[in-house]
Protein backbone atom coordinates (compact mmCIF):
# COMPACT_ATOMS: atom_id res chain seq x y z
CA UNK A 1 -16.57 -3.15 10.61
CA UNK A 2 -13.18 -2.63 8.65
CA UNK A 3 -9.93 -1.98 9.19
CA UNK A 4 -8.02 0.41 7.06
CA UNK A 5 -4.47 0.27 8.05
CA UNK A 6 -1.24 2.07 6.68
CA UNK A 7 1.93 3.47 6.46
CA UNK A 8 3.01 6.45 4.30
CA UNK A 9 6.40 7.87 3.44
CA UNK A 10 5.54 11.03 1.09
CA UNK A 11 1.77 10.56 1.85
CA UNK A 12 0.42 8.83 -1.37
CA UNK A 13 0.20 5.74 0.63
CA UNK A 14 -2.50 7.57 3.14
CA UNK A 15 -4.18 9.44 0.37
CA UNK A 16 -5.00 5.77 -0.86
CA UNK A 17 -6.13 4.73 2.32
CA UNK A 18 -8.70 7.51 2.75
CA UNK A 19 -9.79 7.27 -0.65
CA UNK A 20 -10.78 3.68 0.33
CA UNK A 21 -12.33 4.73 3.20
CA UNK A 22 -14.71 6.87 1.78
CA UNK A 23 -15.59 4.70 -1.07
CA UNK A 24 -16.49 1.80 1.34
CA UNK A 25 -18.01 4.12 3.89
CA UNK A 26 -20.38 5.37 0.69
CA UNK A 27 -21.17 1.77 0.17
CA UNK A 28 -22.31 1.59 3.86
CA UNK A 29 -19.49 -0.11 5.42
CA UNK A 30 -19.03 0.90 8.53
CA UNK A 31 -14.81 1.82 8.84
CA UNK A 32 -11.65 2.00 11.04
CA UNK A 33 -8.76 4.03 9.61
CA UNK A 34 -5.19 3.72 11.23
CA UNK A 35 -2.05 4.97 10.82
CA UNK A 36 -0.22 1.32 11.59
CA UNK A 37 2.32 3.65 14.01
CA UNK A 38 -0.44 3.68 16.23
CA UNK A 39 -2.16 0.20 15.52
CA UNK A 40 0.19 -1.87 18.51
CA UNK A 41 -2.80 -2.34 20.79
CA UNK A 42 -5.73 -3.02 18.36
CA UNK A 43 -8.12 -5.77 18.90
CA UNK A 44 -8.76 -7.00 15.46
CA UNK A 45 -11.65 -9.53 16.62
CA UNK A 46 -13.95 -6.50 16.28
CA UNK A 47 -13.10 -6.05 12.65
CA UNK A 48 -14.57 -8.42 10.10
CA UNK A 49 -11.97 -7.84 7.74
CA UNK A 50 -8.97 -5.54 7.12
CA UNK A 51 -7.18 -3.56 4.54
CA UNK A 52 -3.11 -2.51 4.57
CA UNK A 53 -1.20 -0.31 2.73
CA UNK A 54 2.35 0.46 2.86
CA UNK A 55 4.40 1.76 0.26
CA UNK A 56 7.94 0.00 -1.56
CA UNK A 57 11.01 1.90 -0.48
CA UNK A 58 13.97 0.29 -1.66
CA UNK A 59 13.26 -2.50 -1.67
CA UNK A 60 11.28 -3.17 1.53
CA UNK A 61 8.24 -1.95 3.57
CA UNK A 62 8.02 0.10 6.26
CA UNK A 63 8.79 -1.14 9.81
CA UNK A 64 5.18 0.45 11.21
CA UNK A 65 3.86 -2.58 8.35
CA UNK A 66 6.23 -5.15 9.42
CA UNK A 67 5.92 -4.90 13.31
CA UNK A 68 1.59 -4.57 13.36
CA UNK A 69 1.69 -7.78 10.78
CA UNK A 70 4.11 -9.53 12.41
CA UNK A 71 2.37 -8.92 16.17
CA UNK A 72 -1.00 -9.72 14.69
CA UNK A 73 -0.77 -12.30 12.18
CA UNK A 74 -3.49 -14.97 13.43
CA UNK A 75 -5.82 -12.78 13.87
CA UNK A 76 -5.38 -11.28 10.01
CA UNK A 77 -4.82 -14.86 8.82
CA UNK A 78 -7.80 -15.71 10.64
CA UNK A 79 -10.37 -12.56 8.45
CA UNK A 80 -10.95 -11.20 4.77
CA UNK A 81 -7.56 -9.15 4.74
CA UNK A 82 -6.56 -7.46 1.31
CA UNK A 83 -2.96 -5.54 0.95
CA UNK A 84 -2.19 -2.62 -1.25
CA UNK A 85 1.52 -2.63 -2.02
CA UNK A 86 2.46 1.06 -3.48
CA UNK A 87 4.96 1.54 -5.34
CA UNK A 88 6.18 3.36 -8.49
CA UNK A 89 7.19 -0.47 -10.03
CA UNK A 90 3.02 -1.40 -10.15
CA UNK A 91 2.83 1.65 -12.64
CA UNK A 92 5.06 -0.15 -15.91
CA UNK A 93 5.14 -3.10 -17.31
CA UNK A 94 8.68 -4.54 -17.03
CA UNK A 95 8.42 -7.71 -16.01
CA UNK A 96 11.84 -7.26 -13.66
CA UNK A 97 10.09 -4.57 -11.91
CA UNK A 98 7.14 -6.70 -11.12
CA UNK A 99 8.94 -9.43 -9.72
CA UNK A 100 10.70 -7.42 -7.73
CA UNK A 101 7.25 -6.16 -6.27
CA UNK A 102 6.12 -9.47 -5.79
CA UNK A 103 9.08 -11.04 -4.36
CA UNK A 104 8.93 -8.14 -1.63
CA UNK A 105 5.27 -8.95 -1.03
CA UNK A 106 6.51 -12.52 -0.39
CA UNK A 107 9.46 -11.79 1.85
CA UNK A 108 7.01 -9.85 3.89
CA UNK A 109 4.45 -13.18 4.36
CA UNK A 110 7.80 -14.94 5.28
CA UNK A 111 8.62 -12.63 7.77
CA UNK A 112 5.74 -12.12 9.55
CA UNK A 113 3.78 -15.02 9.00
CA UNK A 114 0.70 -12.94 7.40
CA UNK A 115 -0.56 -14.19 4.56
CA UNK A 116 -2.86 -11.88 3.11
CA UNK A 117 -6.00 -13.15 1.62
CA UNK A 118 -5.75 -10.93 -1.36
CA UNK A 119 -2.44 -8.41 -2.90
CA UNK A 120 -2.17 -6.06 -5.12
CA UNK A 121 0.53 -3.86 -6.41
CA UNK A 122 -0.73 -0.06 -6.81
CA UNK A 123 0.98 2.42 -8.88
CA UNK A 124 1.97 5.58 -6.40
CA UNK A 125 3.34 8.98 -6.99
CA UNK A 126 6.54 10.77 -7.82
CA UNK A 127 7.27 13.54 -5.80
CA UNK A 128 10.34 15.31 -5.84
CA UNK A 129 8.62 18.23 -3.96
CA UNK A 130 8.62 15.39 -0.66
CA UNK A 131 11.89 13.81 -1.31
CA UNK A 132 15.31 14.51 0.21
CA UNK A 133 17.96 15.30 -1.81
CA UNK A 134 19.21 11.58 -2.20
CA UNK A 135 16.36 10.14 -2.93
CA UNK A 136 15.00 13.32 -5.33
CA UNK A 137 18.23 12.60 -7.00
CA UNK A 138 18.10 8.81 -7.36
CA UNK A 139 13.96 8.50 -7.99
CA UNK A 140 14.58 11.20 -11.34
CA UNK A 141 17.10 8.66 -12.51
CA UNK A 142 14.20 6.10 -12.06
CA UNK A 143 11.40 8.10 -13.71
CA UNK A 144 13.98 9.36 -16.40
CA UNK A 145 14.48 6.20 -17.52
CA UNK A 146 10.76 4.46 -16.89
CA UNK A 147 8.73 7.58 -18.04
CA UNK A 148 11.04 9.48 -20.90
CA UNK A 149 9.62 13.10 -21.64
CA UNK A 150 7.95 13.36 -18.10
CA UNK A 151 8.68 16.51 -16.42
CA UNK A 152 11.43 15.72 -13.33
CA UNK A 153 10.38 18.40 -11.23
CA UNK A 154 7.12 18.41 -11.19
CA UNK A 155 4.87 15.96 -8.47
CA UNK A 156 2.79 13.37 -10.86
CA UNK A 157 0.74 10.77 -9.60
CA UNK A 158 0.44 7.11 -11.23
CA UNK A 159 -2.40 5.75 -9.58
CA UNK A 160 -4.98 4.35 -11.07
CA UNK A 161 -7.92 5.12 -9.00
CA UNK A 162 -10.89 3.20 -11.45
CA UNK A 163 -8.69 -0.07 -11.06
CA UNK A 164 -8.31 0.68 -7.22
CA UNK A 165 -11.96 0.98 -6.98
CA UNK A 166 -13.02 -2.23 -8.93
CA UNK A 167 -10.32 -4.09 -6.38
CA UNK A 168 -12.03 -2.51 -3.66
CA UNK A 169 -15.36 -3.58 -4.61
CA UNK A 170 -14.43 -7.14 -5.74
CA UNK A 171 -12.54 -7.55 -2.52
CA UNK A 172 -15.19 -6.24 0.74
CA UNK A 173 -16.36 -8.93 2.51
CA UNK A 174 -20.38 -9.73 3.05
């Protein structure tokens, strides 16, 4: 059996997570989905391996991410484990923005002591229709300047669900 774990802020993060669960679930895995709020108690020595997903917001995880890896980082150390790191960065190519992804992915292995077998960085979503008005005002700034000519009120989704699937299938264990 997996685990599917995650966090979402806007919900992008979650869609991802089901979407992986049904694709492994059609290739006859047998699957756990979590929300990681409600993961403190899990006994991960039923699982044979386990997927997270959390999204990048500013510059760091969510705390729901941090606390379950932190709490039960032998045990993930110890199985297949593959992390999906969302973010708006993992949709360009400027090399600043990637390190920046990847250097968050690190801090979090530091931190918790988790070291995930696999990462990746997955492109997310804007969506102003989810955002507050800080953040609606400071993520059009973002996609102004990253995706010129994109429409700045209107939701638009960046992941790239072929790539997500070939990770998924390269990744599942036995």
């Amino acid at each position: 059996m997996l685990l599917i774990g995650y966090t979402t802020k806007e919900g992008q993060s979650r869609k991802i997570a089901r979407w992986c669960a049904d694709r492994l679930a059609g290739a006859g895995k047998a699957i756990e989905l979590l929300s990681l709020k409600d993961a403190s108690d899990v006994d991960l020595t039923r699982f044979d391996g386990a997927i997270l997903i959390a999204p990048v917001h500013v510059g760091r995880f969510p705390k729901p991410l941090i606390a379950f890896a932190n709490a039960q980082a032998d045990a993930l150390n110890e199985m297949p484990s593959l992390f999906l790191s969302v973010s708006l960065a993992a949709s360009g190519h400027d090399a600043d923005d990637w390190r920046g992804i990847e250097k968050v992915a690190v801090d979090l292995s530091d931190a918790t002591g988790w070291t995930p077998g696999r990462t990746e960085h997955v492109a997310g979503a804007y969506q102003p229709s989810k955002y507050d008005l800080l953040t609606k005002f400071i993520m059009k700034r973002i996609i102004a300047e990253k995706d010129p000519g994109s429409d700045l009120n209107a939701d638009r989704e960046y992941t790239d669900w072929e790539a997500l699937g070939q990770t998924i299938d390269d990744w599942t264990p036995g």
